[in-house]
C-alpha atoms as a PDB file:
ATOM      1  CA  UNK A   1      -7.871  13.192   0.150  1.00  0.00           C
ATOM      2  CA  UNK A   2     -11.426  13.449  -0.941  1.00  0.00           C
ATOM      3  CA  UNK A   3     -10.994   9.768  -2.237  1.00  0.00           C
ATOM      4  CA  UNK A   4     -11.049   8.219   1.507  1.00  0.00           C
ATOM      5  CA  UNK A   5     -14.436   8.888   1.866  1.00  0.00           C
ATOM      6  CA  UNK A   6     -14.891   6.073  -0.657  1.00  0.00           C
ATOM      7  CA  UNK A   7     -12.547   3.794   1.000  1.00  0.00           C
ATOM      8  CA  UNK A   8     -13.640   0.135   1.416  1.00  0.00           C
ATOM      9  CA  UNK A   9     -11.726   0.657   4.858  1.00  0.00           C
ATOM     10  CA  UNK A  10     -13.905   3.287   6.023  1.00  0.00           C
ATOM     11  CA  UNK A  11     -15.521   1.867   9.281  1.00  0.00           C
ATOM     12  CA  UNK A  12     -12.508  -1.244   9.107  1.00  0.00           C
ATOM     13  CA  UNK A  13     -10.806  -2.024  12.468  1.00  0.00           C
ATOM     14  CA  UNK A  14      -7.571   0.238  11.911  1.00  0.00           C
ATOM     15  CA  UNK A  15      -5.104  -2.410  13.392  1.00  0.00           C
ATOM     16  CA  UNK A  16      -6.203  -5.002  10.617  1.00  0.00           C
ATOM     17  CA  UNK A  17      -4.274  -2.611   8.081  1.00  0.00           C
ATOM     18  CA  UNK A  18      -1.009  -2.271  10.596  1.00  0.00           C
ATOM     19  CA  UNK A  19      -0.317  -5.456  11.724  1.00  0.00           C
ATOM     20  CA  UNK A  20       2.798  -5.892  13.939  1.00  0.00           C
ATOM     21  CA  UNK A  21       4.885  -8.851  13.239  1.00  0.00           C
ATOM     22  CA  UNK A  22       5.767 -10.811  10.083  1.00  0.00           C
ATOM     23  CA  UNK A  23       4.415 -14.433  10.976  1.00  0.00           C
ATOM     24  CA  UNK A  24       1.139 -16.282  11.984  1.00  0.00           C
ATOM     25  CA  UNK A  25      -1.279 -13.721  12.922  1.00  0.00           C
ATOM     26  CA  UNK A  26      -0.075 -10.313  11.472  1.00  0.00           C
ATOM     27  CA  UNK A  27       0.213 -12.763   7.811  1.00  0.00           C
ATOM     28  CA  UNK A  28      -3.623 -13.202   8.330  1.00  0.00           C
ATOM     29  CA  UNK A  29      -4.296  -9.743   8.697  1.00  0.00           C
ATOM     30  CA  UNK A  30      -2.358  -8.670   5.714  1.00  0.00           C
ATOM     31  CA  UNK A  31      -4.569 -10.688   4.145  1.00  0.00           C
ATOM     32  CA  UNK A  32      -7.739  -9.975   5.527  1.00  0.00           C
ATOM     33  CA  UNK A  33      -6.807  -6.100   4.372  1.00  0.00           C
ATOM     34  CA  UNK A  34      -5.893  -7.199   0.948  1.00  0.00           C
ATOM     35  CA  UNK A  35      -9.524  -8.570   1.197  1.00  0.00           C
ATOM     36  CA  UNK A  36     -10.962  -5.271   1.500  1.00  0.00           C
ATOM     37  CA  UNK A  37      -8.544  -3.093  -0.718  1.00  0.00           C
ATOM     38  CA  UNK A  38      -9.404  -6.056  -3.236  1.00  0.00           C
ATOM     39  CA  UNK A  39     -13.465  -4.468  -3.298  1.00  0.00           C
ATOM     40  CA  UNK A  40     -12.162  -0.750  -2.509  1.00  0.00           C
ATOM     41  CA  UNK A  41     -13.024   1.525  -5.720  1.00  0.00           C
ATOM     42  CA  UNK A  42     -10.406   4.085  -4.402  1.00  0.00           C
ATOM     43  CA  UNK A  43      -7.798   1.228  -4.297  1.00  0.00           C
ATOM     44  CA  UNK A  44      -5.223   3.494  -7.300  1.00  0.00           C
ATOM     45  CA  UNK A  45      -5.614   6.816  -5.701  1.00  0.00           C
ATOM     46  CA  UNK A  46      -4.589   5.241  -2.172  1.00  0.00           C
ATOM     47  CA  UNK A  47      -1.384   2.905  -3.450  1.00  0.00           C
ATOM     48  CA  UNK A  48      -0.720   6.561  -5.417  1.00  0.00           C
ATOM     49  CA  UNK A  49      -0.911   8.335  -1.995  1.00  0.00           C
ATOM     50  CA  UNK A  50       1.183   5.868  -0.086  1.00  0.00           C
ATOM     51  CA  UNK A  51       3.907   5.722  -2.727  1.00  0.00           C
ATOM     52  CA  UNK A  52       3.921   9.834  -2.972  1.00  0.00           C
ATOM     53  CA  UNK A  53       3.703  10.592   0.879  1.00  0.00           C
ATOM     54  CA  UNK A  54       6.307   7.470   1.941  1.00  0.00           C
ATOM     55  CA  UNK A  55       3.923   5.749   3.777  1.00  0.00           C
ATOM     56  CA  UNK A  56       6.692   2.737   5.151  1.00  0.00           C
ATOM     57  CA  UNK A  57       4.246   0.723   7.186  1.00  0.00           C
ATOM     58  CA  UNK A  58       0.451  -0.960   7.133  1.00  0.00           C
ATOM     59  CA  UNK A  59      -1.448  -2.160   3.895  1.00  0.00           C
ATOM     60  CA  UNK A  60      -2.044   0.337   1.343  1.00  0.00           C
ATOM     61  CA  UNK A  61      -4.150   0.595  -2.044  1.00  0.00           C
ATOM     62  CA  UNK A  62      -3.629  -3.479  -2.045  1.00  0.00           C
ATOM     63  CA  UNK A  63      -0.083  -3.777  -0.815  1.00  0.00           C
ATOM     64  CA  UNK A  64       2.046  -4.212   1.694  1.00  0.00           C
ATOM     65  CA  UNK A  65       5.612  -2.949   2.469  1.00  0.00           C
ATOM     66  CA  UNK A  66       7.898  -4.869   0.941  1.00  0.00           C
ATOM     67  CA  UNK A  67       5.406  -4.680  -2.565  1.00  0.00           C
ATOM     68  CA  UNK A  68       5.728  -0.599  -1.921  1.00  0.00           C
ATOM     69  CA  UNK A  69       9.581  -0.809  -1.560  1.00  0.00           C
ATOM     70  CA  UNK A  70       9.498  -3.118  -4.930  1.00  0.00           C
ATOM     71  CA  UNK A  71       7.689  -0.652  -7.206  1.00  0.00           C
ATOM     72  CA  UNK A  72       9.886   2.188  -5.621  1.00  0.00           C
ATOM     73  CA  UNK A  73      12.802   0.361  -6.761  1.00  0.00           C
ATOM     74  CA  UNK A  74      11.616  -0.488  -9.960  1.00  0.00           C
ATOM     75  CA  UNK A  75      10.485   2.746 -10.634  1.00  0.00           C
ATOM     76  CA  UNK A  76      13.641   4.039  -9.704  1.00  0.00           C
ATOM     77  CA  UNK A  77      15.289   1.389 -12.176  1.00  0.00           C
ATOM     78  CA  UNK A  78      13.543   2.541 -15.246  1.00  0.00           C
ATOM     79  CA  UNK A  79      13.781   6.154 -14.761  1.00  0.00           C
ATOM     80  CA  UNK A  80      16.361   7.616 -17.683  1.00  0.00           C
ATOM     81  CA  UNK A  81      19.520   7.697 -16.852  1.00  0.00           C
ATOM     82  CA  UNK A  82      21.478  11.103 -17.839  1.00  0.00           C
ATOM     83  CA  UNK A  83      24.458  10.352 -19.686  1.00  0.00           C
ATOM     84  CA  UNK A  84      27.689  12.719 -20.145  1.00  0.00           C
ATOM     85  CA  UNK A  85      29.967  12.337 -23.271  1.00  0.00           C
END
């Protein structure tokens, strides 16, 4: 994970990035943390790493975890499908 070292995040307040709670203040930090993946140069290589290692909670390479769960599912959706005749 050489790529952290170029983080945006580096030196960040960990708990903006995990916010508990879905309303009012943990919105604000999701955004706030978007804020900084938005200017991160390493922002690919961490949504890659949090898709490949299942990372289910905080902001990651710009998103959050119900953005994750979409691209897993649409992923999974256009994946061939293996047909038997």
């Amino acid at each position: 994970m050489e790529w952290l070292r170029s983080a945006a995040c580096v030196g960040e307040d960990p708990e903006l990035f995990f916010p508990v709670g879905t309303t009012g203040p943990a919105l604000r930090d999701v955004a706030d943390a978007k804020r900084v993946c938005a200017r991160c140069p390493v922002t690919a290589q961490c949504l890659s790493f949090a898709l490949s290692s299942g990372q289910t909670s905080g902001v990651w390479g710009g998103t959050c975890e119900e953005e994750r769960d979409a691209l897993l599912r649409n992923t999974r959706d256009d994946s061939p499908r293996r047909t038997t005749v």
